[in-house]
N, C-alpha and C. Protein backbone atom coordinates (compact mmCIF):
# COMPACT_ATOMS: atom_id res chain seq x y z
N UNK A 1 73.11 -39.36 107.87
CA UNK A 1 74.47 -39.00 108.24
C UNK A 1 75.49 -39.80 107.43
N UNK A 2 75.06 -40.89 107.41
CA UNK A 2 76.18 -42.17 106.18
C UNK A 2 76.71 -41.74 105.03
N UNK A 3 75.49 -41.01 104.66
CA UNK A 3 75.37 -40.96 102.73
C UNK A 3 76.27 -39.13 102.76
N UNK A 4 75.96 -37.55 103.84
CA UNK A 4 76.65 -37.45 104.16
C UNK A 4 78.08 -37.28 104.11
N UNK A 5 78.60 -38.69 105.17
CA UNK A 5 79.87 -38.77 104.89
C UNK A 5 80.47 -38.90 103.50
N UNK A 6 79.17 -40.51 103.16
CA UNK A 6 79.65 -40.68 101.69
C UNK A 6 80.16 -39.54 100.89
N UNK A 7 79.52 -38.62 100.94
CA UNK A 7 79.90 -37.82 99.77
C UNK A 7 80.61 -36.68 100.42
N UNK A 8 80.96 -36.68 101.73
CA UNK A 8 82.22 -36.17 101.91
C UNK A 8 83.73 -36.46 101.09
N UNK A 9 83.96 -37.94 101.95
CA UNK A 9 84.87 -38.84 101.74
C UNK A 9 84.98 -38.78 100.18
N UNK A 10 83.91 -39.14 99.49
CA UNK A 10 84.31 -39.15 97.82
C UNK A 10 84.79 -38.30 97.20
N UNK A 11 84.26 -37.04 97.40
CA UNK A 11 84.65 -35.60 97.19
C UNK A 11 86.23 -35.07 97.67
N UNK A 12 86.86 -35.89 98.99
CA UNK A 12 87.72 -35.50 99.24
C UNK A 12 88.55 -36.39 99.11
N UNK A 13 88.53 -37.34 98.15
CA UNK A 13 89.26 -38.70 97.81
C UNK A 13 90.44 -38.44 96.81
N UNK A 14 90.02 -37.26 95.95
CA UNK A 14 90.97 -36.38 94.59
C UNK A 14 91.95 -35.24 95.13
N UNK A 15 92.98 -35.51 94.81
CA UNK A 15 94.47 -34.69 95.02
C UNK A 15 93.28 -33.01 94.63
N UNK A 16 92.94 -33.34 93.53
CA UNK A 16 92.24 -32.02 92.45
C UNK A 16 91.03 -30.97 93.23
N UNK A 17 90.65 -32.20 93.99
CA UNK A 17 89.34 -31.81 94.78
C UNK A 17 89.86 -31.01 95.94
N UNK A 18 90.72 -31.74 96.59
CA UNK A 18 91.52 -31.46 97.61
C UNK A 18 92.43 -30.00 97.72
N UNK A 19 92.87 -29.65 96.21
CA UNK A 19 93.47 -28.46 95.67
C UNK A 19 92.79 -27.83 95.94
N UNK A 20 91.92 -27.76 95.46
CA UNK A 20 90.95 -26.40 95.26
C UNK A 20 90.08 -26.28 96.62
N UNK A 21 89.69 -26.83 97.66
CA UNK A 21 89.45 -26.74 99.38
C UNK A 21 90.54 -25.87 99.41
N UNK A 22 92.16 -26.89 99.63
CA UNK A 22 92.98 -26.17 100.38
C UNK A 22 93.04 -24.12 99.77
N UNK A 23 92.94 -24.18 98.63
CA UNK A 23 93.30 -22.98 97.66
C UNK A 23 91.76 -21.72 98.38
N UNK A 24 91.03 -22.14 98.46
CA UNK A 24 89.36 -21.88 99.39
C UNK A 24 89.64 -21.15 100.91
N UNK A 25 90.41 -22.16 101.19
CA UNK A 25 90.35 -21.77 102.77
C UNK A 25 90.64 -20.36 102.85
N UNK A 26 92.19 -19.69 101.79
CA UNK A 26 92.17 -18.45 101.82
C UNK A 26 91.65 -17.48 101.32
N UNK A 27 90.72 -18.06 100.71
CA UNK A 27 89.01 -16.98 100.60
C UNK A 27 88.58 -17.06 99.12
N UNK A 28 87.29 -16.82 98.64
CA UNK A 28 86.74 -17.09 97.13
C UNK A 28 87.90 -16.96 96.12
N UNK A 29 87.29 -17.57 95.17
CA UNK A 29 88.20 -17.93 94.06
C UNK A 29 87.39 -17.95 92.67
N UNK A 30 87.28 -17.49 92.11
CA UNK A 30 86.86 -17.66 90.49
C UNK A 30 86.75 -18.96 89.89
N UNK A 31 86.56 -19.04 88.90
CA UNK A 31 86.49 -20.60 88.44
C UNK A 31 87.51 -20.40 87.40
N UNK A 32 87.73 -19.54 86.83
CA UNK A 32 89.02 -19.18 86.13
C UNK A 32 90.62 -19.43 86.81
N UNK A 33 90.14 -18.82 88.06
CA UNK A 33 91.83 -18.87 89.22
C UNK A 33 91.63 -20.47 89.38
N UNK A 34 90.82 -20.99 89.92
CA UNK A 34 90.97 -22.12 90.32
C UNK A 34 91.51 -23.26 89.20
N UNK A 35 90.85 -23.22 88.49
CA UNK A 35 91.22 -23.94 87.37
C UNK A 35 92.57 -23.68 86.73
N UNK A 36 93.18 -22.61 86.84
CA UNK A 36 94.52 -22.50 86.19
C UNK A 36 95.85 -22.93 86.08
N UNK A 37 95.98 -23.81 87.87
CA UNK A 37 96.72 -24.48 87.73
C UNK A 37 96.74 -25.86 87.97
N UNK A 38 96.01 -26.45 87.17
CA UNK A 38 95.80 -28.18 86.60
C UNK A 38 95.57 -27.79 85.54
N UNK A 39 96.44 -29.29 84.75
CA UNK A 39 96.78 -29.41 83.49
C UNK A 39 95.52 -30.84 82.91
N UNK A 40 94.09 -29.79 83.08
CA UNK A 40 93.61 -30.59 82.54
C UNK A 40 92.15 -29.85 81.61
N UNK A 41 91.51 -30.49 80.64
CA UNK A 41 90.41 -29.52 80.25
C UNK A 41 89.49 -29.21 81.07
N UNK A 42 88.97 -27.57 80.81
CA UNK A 42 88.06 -27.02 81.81
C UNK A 42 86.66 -27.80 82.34
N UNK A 43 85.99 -28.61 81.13
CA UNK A 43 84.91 -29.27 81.33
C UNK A 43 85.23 -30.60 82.46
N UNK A 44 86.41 -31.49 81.99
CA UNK A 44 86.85 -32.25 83.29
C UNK A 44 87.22 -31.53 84.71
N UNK A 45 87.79 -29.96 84.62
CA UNK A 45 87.66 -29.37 86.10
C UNK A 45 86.44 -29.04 86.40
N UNK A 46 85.79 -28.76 85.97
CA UNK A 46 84.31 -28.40 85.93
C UNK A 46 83.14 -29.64 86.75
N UNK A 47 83.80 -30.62 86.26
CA UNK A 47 83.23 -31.88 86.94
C UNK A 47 83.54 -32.18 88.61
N UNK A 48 84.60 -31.73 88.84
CA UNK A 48 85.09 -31.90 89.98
C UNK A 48 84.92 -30.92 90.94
N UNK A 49 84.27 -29.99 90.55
CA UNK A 49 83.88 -28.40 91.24
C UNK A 49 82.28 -28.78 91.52
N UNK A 50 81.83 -29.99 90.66
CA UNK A 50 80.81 -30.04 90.70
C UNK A 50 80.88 -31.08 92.09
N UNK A 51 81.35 -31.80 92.15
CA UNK A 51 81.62 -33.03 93.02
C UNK A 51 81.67 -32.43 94.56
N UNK A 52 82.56 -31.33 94.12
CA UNK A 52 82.54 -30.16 95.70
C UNK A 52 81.23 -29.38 96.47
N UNK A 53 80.68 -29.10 95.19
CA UNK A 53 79.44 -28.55 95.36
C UNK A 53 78.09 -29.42 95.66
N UNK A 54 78.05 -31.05 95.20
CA UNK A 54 77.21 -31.94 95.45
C UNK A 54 77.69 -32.14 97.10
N UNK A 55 78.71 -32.37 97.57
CA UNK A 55 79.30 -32.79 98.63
C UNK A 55 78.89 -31.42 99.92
N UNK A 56 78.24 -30.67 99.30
CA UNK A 56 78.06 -29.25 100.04
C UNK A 56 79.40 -28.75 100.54
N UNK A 57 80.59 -29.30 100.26
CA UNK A 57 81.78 -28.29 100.68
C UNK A 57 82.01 -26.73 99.95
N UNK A 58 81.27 -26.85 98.66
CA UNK A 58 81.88 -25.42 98.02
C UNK A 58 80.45 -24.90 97.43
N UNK A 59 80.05 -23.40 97.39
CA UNK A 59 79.07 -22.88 96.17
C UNK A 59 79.54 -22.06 95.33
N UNK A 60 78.64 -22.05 94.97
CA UNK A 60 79.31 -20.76 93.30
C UNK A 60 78.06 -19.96 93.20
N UNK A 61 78.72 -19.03 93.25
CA UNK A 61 77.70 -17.64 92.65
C UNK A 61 78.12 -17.08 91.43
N UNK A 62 77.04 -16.67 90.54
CA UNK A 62 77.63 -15.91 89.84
C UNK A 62 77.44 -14.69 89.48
N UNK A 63 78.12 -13.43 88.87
CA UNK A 63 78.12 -12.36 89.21
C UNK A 63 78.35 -12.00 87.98
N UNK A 64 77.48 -11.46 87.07
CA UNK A 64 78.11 -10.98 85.33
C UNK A 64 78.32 -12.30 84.78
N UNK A 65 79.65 -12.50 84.37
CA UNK A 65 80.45 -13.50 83.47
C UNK A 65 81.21 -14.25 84.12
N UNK A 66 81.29 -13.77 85.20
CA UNK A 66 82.54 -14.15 86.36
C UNK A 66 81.75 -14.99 87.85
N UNK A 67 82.08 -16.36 87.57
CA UNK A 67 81.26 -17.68 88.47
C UNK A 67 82.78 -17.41 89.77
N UNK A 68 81.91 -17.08 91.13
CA UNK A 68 82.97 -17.12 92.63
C UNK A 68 82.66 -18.77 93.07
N UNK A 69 83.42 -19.00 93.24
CA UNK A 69 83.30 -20.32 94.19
C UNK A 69 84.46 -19.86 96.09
N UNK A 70 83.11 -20.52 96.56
CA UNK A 70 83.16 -20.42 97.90
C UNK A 70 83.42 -21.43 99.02
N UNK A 71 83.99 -21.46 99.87
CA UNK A 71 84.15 -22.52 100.60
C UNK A 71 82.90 -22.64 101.59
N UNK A 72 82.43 -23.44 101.81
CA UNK A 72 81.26 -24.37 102.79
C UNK A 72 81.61 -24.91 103.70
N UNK A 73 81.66 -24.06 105.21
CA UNK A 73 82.54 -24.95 106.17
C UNK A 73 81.32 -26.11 106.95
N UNK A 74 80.10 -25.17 106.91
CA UNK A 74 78.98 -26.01 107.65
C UNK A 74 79.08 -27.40 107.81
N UNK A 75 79.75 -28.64 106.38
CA UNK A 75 79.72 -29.62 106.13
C UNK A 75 80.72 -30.41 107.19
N UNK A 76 81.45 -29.49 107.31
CA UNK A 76 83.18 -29.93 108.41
C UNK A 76 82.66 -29.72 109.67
N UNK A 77 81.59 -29.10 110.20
CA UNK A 77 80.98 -28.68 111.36
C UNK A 77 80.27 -30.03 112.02
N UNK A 78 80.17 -30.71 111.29
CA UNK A 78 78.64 -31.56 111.84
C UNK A 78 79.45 -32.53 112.34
């Protein structure tokens, strides 16, 4: 349960991380939408989507060319 939190808390420690939850809640999002508004390179957003997804808050499917990212409420449940 510790480790968990840990990687709740870490995951939700970034303004960036935090964006893209709040942007989630109102339903899937592309990795294209999400990323569009931070002013930063895709491979550094990319890292932080990853951080979401280690943390089990978010998954990504992908579909063709086009990666959905999803919100994971299960993690907020426990």
């Amino acid at each position: 349960m510790a480790n968990q939190l840990d990687h709740f808390f870490s995951a939700m420690s970034d303004p960036t991380r935090r964006a893209v939850i709040e942007r989630l809640v109102t339903g899937p999002a592309s990795v294209t939408d999400l990323y569009a508004p931070h002013d930063m390179a895709l491979p550094s957003f990319l890292k932080h989507l990853n951080k979401l997804e280690t943390a089990g808050l978010v998954r990504s499917v992908k579909t063709g060319r086009t990666r959905m990212v999803h919100i994971e409420a299960a993690p907020l449940a426990n």
